[in-house]
PDB file of N, CA and C in Angstrom:
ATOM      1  N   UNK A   1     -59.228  28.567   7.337  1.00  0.00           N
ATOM      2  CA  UNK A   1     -58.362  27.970   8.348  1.00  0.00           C
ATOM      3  C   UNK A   1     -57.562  29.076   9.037  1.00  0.00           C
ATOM      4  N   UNK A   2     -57.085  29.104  10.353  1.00  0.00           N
ATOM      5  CA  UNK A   2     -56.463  29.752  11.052  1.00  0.00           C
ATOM      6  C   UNK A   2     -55.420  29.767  10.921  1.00  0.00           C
ATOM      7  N   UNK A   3     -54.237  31.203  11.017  1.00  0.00           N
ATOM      8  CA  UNK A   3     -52.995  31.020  10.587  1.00  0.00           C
ATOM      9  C   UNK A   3     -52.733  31.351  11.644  1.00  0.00           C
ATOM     10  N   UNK A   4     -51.440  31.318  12.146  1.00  0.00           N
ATOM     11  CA  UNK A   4     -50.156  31.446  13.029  1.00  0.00           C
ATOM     12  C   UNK A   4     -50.535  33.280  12.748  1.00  0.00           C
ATOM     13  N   UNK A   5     -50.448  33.909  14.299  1.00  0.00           N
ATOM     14  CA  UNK A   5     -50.757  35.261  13.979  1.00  0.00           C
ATOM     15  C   UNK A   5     -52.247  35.931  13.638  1.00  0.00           C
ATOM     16  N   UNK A   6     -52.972  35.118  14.016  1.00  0.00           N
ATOM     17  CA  UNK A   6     -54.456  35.206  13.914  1.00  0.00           C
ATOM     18  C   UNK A   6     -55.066  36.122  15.336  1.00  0.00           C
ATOM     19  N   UNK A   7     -56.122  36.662  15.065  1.00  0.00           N
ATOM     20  CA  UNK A   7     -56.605  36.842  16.364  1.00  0.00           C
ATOM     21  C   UNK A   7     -57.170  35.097  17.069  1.00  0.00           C
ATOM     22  N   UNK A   8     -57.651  34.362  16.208  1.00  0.00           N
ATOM     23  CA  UNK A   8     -58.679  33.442  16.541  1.00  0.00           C
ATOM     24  C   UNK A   8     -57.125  32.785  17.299  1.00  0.00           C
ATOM     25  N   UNK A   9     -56.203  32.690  16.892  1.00  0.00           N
ATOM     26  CA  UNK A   9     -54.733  31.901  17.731  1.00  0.00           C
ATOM     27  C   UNK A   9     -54.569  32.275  18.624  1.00  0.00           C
ATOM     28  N   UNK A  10     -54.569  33.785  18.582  1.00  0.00           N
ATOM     29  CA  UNK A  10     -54.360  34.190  19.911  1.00  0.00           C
ATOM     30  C   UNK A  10     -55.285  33.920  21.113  1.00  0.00           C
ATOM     31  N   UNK A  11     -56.324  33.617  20.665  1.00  0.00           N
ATOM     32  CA  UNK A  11     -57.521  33.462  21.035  1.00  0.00           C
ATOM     33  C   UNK A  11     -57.877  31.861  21.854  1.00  0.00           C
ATOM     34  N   UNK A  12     -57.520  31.179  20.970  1.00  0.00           N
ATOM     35  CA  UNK A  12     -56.873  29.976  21.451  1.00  0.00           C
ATOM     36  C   UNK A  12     -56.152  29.411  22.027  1.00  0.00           C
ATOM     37  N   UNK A  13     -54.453  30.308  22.084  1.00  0.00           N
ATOM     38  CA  UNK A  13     -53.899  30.073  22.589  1.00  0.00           C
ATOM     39  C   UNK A  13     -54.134  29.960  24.355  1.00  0.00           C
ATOM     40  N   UNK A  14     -55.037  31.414  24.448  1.00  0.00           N
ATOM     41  CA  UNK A  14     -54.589  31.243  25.925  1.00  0.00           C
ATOM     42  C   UNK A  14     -55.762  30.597  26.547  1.00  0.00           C
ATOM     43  N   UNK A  15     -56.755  30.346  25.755  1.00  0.00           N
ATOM     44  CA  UNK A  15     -57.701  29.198  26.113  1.00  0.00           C
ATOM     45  C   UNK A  15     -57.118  27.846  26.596  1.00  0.00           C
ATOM     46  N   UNK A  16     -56.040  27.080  25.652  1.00  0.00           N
ATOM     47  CA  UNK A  16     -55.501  26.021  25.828  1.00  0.00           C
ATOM     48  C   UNK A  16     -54.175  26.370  27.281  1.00  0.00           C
ATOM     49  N   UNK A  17     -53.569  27.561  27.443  1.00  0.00           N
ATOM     50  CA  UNK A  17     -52.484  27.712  28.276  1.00  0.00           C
ATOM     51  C   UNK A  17     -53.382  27.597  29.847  1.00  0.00           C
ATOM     52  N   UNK A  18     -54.477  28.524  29.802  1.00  0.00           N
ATOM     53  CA  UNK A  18     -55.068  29.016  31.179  1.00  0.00           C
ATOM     54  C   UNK A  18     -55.869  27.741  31.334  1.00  0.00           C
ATOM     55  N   UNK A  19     -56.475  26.763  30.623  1.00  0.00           N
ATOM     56  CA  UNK A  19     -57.405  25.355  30.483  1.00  0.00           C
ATOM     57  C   UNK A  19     -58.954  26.081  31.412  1.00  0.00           C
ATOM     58  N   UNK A  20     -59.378  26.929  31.053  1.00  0.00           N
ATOM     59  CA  UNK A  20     -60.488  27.660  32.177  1.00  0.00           C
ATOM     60  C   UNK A  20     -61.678  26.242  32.013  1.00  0.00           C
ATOM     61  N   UNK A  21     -62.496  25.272  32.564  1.00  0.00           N
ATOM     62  CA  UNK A  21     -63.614  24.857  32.608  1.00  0.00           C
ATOM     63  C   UNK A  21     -64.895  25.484  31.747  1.00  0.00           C
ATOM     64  N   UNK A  22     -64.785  26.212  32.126  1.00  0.00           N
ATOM     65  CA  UNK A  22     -65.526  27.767  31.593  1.00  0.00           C
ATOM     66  C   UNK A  22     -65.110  28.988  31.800  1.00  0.00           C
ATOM     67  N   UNK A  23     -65.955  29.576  30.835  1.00  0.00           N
ATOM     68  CA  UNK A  23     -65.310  31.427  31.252  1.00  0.00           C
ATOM     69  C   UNK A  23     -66.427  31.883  30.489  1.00  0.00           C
ATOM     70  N   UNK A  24     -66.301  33.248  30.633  1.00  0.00           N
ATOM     71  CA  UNK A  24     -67.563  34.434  29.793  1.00  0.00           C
ATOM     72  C   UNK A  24     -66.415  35.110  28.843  1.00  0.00           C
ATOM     73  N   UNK A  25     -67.261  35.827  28.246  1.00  0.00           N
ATOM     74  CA  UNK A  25     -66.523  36.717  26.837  1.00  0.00           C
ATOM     75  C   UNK A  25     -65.667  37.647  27.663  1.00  0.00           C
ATOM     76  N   UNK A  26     -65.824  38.301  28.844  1.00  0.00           N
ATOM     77  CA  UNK A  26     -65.537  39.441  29.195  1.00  0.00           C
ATOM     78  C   UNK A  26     -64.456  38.766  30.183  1.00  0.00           C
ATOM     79  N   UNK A  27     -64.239  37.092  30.888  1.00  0.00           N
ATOM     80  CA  UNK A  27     -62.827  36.922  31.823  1.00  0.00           C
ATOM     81  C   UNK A  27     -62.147  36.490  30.495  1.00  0.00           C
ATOM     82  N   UNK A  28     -62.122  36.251  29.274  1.00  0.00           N
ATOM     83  CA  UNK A  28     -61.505  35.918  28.345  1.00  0.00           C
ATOM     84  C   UNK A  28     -60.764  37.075  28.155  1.00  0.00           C
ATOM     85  N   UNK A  29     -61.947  38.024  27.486  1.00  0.00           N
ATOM     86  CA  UNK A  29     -61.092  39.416  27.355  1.00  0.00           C
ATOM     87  C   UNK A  29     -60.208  40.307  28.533  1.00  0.00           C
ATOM     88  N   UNK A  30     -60.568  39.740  29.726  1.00  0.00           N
ATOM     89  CA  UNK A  30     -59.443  40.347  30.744  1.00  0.00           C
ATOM     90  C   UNK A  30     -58.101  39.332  30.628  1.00  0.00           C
ATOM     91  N   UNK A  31     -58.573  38.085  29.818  1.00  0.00           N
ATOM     92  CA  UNK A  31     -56.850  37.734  29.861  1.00  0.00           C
ATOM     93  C   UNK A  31     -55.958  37.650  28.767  1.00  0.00           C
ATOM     94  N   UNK A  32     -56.527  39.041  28.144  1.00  0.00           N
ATOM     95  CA  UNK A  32     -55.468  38.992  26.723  1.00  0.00           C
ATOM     96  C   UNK A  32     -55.144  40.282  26.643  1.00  0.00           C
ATOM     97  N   UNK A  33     -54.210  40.870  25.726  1.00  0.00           N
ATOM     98  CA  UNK A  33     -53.498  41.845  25.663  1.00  0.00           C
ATOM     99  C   UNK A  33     -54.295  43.125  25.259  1.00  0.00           C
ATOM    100  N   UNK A  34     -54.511  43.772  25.714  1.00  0.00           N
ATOM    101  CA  UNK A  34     -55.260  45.466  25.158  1.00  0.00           C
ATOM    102  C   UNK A  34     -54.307  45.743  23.537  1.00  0.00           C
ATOM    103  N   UNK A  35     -53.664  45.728  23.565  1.00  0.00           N
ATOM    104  CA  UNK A  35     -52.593  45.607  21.669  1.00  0.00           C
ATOM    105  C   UNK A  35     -53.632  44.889  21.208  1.00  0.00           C
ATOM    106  N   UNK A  36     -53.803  44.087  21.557  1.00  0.00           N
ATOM    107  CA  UNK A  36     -54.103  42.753  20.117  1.00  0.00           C
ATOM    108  C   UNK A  36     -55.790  42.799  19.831  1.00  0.00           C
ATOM    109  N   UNK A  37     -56.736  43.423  21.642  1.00  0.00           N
ATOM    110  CA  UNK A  37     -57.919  43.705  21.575  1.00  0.00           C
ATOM    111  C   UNK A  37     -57.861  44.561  22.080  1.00  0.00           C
ATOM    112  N   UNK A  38     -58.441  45.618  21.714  1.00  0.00           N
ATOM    113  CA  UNK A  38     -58.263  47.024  22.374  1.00  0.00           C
ATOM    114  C   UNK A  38     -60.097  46.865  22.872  1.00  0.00           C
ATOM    115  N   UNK A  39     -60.769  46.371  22.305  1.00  0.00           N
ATOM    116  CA  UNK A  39     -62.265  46.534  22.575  1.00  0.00           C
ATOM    117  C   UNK A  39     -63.039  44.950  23.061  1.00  0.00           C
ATOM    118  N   UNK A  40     -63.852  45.121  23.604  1.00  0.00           N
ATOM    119  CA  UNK A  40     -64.360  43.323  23.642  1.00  0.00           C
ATOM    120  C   UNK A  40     -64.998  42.812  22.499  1.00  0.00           C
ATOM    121  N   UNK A  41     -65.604  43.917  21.714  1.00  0.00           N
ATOM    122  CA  UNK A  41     -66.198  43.402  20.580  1.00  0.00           C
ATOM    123  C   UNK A  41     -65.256  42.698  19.386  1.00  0.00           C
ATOM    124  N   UNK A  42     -63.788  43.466  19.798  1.00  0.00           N
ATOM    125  CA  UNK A  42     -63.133  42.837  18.677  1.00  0.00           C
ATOM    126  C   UNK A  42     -62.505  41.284  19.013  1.00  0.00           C
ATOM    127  N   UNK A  43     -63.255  40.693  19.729  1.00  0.00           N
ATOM    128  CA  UNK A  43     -63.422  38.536  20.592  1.00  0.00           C
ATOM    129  C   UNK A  43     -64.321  38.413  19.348  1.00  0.00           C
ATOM    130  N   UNK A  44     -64.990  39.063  18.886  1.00  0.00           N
ATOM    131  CA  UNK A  44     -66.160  38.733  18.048  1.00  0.00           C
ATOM    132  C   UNK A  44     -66.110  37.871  16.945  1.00  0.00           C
ATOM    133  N   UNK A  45     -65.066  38.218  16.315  1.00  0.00           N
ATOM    134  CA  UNK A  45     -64.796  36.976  14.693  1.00  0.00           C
ATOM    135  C   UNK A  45     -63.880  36.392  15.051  1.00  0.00           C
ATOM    136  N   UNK A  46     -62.885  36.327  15.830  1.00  0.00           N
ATOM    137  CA  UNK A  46     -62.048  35.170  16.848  1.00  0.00           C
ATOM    138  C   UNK A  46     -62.718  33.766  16.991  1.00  0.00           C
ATOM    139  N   UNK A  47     -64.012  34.678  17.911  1.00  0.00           N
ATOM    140  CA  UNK A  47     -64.860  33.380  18.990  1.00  0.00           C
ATOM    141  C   UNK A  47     -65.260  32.744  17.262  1.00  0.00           C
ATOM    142  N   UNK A  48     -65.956  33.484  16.814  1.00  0.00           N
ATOM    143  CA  UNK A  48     -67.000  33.203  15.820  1.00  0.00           C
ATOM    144  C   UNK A  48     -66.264  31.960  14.690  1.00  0.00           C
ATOM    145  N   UNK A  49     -65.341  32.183  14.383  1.00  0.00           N
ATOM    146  CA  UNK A  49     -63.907  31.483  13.738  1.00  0.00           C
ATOM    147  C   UNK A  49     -63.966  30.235  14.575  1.00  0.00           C
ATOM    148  N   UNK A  50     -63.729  30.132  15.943  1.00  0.00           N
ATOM    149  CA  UNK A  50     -63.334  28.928  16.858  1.00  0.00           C
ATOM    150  C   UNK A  50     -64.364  27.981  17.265  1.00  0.00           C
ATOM    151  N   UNK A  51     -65.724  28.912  17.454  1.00  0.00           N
ATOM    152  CA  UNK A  51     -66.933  28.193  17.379  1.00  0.00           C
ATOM    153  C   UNK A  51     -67.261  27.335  15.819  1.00  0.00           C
ATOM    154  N   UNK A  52     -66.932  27.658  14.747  1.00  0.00           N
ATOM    155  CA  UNK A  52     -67.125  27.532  13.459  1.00  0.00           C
ATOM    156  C   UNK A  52     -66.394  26.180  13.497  1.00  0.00           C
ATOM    157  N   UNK A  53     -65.250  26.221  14.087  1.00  0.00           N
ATOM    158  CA  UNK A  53     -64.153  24.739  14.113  1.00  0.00           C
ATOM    159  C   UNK A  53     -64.173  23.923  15.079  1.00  0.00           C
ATOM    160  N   UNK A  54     -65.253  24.434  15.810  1.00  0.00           N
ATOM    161  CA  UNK A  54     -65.260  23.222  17.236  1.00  0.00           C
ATOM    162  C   UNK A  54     -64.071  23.422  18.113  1.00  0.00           C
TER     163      UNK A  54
END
């Protein structure tokens, strides 16, 4: 399960704030912080986590 302070939260979060229809891995990763992802690969066990929970 996801905790408060997660990447997968953070991850979520701005999924639910921005409500995108759709998006790709890479407008996701332009709308989050370089701190928290410095690389795109590191969306990788986030997504993988969020896909896992629907």
């Amino acid at each position: 399960m996801p905790v408060q302070g997660s990447p997968a939260v953070t991850v979520l979060a701005q999924l639910v704030s921005s409500n995108p229809a759709q998006f790709t891995k890479r407008e996701l990763f332009r709308m989050l912080r370089r701190a928290e992802f410095p690389a795109i690969g590191d969306l990788d066990s986030a997504l993988a986590l969020l896909e896992e929970h629907g």
